[in-house]
Protein backbone atom coordinates (compact mmCIF):
# COMPACT_ATOMS: atom_id res chain seq x y z
CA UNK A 1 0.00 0.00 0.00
CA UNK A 2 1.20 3.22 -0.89
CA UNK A 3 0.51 6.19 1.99
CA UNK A 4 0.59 9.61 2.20
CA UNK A 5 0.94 11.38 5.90
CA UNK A 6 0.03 14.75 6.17
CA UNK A 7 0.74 16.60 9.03
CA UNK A 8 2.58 19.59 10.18
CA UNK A 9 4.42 18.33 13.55
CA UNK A 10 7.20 15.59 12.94
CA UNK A 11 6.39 14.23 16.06
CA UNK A 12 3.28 12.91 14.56
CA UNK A 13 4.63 11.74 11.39
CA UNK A 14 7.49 9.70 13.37
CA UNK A 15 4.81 8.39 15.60
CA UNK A 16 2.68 7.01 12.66
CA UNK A 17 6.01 5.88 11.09
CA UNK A 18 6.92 3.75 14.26
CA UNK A 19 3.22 3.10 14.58
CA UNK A 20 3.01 1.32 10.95
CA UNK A 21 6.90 -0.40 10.94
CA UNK A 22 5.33 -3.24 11.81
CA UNK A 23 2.80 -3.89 8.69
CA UNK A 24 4.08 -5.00 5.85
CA UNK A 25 4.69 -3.76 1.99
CA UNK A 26 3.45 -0.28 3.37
CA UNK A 27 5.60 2.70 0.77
CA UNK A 28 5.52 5.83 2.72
CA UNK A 29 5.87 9.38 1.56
CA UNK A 30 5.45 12.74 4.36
CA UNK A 31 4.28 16.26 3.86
CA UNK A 32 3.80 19.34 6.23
CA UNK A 33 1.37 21.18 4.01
CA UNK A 34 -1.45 21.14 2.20
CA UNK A 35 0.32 22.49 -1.23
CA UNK A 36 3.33 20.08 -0.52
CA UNK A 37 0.43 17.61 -0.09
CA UNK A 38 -0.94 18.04 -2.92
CA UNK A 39 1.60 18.28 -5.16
CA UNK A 40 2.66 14.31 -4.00
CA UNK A 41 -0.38 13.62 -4.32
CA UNK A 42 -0.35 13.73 -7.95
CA UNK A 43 3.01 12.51 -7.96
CA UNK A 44 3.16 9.45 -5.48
CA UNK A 45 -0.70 8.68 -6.24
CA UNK A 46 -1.03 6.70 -2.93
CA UNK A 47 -3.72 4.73 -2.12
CA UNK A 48 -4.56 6.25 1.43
CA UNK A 49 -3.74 9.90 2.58
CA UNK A 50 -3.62 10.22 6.11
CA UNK A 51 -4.82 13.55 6.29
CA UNK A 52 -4.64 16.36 9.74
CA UNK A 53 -6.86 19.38 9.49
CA UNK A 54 -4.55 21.68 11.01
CA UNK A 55 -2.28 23.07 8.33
CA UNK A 56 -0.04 26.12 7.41
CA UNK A 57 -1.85 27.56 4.68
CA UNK A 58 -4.53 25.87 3.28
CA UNK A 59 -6.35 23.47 5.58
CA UNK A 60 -7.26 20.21 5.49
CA UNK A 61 -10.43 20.19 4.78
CA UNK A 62 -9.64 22.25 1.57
CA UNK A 63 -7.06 19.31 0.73
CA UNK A 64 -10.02 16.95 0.61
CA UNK A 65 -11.70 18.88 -1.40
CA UNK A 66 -9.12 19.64 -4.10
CA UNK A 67 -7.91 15.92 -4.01
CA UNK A 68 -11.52 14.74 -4.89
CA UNK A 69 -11.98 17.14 -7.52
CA UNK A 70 -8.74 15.65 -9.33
CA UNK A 71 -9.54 11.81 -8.21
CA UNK A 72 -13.09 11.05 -6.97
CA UNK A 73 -12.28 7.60 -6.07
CA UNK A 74 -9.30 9.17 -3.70
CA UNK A 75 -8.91 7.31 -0.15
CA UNK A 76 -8.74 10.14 2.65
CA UNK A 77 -8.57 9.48 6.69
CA UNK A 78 -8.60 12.25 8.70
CA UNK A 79 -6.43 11.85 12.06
CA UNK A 80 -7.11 14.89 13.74
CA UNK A 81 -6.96 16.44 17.41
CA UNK A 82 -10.72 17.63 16.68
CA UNK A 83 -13.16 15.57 17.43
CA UNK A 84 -15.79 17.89 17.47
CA UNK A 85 -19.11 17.09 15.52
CA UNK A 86 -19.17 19.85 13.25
CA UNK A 87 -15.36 19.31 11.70
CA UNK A 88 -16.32 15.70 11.60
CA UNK A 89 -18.99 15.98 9.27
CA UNK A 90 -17.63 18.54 6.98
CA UNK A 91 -14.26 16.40 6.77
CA UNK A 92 -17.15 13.48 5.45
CA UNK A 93 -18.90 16.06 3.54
CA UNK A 94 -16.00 17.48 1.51
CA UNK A 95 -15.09 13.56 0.70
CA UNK A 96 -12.98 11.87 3.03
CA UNK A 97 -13.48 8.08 3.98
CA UNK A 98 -12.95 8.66 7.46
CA UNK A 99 -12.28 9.95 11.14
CA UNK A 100 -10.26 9.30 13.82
CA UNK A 101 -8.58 11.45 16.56
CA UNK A 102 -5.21 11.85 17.89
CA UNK A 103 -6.53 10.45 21.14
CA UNK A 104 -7.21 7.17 19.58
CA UNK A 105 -5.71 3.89 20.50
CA UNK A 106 -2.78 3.24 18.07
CA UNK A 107 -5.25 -0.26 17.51
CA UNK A 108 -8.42 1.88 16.36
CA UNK A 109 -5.93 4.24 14.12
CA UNK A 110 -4.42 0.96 12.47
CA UNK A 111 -8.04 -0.34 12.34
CA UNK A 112 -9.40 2.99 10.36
CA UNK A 113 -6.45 3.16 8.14
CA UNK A 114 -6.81 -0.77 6.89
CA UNK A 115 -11.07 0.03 6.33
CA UNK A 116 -10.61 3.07 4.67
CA UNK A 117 -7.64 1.94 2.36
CA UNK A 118 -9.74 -1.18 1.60
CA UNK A 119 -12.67 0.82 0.79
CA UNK A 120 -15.09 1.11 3.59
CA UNK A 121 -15.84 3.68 5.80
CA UNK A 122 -14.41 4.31 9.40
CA UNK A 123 -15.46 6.71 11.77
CA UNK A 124 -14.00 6.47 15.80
CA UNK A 125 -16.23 4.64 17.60
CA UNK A 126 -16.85 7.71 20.32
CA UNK A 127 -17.25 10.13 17.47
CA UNK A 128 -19.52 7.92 15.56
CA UNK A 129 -21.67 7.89 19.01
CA UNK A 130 -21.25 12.07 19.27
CA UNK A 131 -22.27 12.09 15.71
CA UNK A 132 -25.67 9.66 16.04
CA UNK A 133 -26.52 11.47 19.67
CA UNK A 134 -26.73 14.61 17.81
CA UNK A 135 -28.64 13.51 15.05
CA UNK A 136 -31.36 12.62 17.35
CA UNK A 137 -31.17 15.64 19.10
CA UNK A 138 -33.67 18.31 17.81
CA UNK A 139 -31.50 21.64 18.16
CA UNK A 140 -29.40 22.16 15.27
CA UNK A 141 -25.53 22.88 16.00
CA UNK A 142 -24.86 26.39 16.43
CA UNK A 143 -22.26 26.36 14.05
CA UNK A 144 -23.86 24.28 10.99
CA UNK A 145 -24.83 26.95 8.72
CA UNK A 146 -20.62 27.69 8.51
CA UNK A 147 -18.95 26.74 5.61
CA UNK A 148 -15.53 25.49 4.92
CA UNK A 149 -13.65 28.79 4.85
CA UNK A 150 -15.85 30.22 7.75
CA UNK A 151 -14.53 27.15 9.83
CA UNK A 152 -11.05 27.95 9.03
CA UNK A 153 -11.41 31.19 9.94
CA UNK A 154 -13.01 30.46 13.16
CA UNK A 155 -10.34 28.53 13.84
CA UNK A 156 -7.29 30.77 13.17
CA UNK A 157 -9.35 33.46 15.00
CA UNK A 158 -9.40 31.43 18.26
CA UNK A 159 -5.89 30.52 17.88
CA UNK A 160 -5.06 34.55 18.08
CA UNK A 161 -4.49 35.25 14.37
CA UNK A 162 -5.16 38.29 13.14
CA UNK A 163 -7.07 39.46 10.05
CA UNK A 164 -4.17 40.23 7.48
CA UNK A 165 -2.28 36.88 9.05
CA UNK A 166 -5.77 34.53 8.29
CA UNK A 167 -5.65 36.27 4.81
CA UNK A 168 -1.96 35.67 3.95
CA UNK A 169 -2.39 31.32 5.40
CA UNK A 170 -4.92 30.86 3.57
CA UNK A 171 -4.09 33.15 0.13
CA UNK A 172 -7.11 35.58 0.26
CA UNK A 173 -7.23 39.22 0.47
CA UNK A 174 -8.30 41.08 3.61
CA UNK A 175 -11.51 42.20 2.47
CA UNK A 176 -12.85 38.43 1.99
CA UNK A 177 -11.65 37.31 5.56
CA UNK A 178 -13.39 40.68 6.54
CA UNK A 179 -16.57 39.94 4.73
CA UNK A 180 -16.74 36.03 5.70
CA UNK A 181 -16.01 37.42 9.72
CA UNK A 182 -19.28 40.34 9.18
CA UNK A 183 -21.08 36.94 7.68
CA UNK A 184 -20.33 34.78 10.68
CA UNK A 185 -21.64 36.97 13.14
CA UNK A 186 -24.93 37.59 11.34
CA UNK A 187 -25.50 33.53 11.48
CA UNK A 188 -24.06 33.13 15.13
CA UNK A 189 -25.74 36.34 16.39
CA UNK A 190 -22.29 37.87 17.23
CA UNK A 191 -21.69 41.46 17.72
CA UNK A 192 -17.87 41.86 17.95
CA UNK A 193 -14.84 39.90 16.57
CA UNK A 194 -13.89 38.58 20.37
CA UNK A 195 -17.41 37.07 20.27
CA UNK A 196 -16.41 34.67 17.78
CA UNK A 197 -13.45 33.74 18.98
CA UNK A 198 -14.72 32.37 22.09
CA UNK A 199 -17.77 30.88 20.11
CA UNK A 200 -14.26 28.62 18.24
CA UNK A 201 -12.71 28.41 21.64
CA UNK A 202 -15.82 26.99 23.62
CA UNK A 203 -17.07 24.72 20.43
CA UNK A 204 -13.53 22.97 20.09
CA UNK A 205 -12.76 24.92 16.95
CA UNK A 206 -9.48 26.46 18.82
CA UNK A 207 -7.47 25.26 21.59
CA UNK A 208 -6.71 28.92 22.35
CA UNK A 209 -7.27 29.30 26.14
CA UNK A 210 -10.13 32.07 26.86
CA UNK A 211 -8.74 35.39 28.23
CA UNK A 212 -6.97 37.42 25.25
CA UNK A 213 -10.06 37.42 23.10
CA UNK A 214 -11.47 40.71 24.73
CA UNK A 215 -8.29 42.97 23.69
CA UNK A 216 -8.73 41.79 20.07
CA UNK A 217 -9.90 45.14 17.57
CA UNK A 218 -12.49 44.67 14.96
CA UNK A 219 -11.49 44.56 11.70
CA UNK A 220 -11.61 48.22 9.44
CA UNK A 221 -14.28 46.93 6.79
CA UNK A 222 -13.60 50.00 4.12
CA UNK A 223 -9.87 48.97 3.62
């Protein structure tokens, strides 16, 4: 099997490395970004990419996205530290095969990546419960009418980025992250920029620790 790990912290990649010595006739390439990712991608053409959210530049879930437009039948797990319902389903959404978190048990990671490379679908079995729990429920998540950009903004947000920083990582101009930050609050009933950073803070989005968010200045909409 030929696998592509995509993560931004060697750590992780080592990990999965040391994690996967073990199974056999497994060819291994790494990258830390989404555009190195994708540019193996079309070059290594695995049959699995192991796939983090959290990227420098574009994100993960915009890596799905652009690897299913050039391959539809494209195998993609997500191993993320989020295992928050909303990220979840827009990972499945945009076209990956499955979901697993970094807090898994290196047996349920090996499980998800030999499903998902054999062509089934694998979602962690605590997410998958998350997932069905909140299907039943009748109150829709607060953050489901966000799309895949407003997510990543969200997320950069809580994680203290600023406006002209969220445009340069993810290659827009300051105006759009603007506009898509004036279009969050109208759907999440926000009145101020620190508002939605601790709506990404208290939702999982961010791992940002609450505090700072109050000293953060709104964005000037006419530049």
């Amino acid at each position: 099997m030929k696998l592509l790990i995509v993560d931004d912290h060697p750590v992780v990649r080592a990990g999965l490395r040391r994690l996967l010595a073990a199974e056999p006739q497994i060819e291994i390439r790494e990258a830390a970004t989404g555009q190195l990712a994708l540019g193996l991608f079309r070059e290594f053409r695995p049959d699995l990419v192991l796939l983090d959210l959290n990227l420098p530049g574009i994100s993960g879930l915009e890596v799905i996205g652009r690897i299913k437009a050039e391959d539809a039948k494209a195998r993609i797990l997500v191993l993320s530290m989020h295992d928050n319902p909303t990220y979840v389903a827009r990972a499945l959404q945009a076209g990956a095969k499955g979901y697993v978190s970094k807090s898994a048990p290196p047996d349920q990671i090996l499980e998800a990546l030999n499903r998902v490379a054999a062509g089934h679908t694998y979602i962690e079995h605590a997410i998958a419960q998350e997932l069905a729990l909140r299907n039943i429920q009748a109150s829709p998540h607060p953050l489901k009418d966000l799309s895949s950009r407003d997510l990543e903004i969200l997320r950069l947000l809580g994680e203290g980025a600023s406006l002209p920083q969220i445009a340069d990582a993810i290659g827009v101009s300051y105006k759009t992250v603007a506009n898509h930050c004036s279009q969050m609050k109208a759907k999440l009933g926000a009145a101020r920029t620190a508002d939605l950073i601790r709506i990404a803070i208290s939702h999982g989005i961010s791992s940002r620790d609450t505090g700072p968010a109050d000293t953060v200045a709104e964005p000037n909409l006419r530049s």
